[in-house]
Protein backbone atom coordinates (compact mmCIF):
# COMPACT_ATOMS: atom_id res chain seq x y z
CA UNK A 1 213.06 177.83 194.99
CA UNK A 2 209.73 177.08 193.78
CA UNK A 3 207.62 174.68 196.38
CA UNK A 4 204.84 173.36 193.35
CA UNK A 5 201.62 172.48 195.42
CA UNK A 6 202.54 173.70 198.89
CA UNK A 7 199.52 172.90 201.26
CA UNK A 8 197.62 171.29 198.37
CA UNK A 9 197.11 174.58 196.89
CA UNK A 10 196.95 172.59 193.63
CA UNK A 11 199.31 171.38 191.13
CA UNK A 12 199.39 174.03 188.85
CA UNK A 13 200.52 176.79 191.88
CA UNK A 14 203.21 177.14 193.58
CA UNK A 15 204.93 179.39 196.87
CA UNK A 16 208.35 181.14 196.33
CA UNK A 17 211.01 180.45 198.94
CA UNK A 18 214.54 182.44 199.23
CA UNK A 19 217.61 180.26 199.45
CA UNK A 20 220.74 181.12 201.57
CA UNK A 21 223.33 178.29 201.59
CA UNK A 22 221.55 175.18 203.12
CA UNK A 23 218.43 177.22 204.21
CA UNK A 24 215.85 178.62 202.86
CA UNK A 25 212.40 181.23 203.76
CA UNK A 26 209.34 182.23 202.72
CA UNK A 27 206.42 184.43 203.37
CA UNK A 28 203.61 184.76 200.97
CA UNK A 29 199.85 184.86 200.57
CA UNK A 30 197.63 182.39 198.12
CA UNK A 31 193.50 182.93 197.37
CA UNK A 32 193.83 184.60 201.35
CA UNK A 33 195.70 182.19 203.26
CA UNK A 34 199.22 183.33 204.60
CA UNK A 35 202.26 181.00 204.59
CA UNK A 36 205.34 182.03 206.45
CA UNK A 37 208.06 179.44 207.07
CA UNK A 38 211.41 178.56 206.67
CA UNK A 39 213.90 174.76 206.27
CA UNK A 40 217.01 173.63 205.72
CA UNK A 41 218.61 170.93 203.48
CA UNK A 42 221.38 168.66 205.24
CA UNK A 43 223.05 165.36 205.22
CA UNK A 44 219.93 164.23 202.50
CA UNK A 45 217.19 165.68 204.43
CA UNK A 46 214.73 168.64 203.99
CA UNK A 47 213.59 170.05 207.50
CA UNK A 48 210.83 172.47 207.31
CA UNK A 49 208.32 174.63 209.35
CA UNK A 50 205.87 176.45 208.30
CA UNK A 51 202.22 178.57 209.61
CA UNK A 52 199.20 179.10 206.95
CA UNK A 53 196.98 181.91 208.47
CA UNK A 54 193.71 181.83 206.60
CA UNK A 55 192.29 184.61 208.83
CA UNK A 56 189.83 182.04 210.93
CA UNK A 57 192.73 179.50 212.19
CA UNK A 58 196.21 179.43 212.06
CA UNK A 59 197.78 175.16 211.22
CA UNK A 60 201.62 174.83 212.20
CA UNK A 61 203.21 172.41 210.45
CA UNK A 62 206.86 170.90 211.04
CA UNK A 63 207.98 167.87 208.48
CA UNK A 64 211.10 166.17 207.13
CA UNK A 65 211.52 164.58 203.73
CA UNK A 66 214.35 161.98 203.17
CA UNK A 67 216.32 161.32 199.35
């Protein structure tokens, strides 16, 4: 699964996630920031978590999107 502008890394990037069933994971770097995460899809939600390391602070982030 493709996540197009994770983190407002702009519109023309994007951060690969693997998908198992409902869930999904993904660790990768982008111009030195590191994003590890991981969500699941249920009942018309999206659940996610996710850390972006860009060597000098660390943001966790935890958000649900709705269809």
């Amino acid at each position: 699964m493709l996540l197009d502008n994770f983190d407002q890394i702009g519109t023309t990037h994007s951060i690969t996630a693997s998908v198992s069933g409902n869930n999904f994971n993904f660790s990768q770097s982008y111009n030195g920031t590191a994003y590890q995460g991981s969500g699941s899809y249920s009942s018309g939600n999206l659940s996610f978590s996710y850390t972006a390391d860009d060597g000098v602070q660390v943001d966790t982030v935890t958000a649900t999107a709705h269809k």
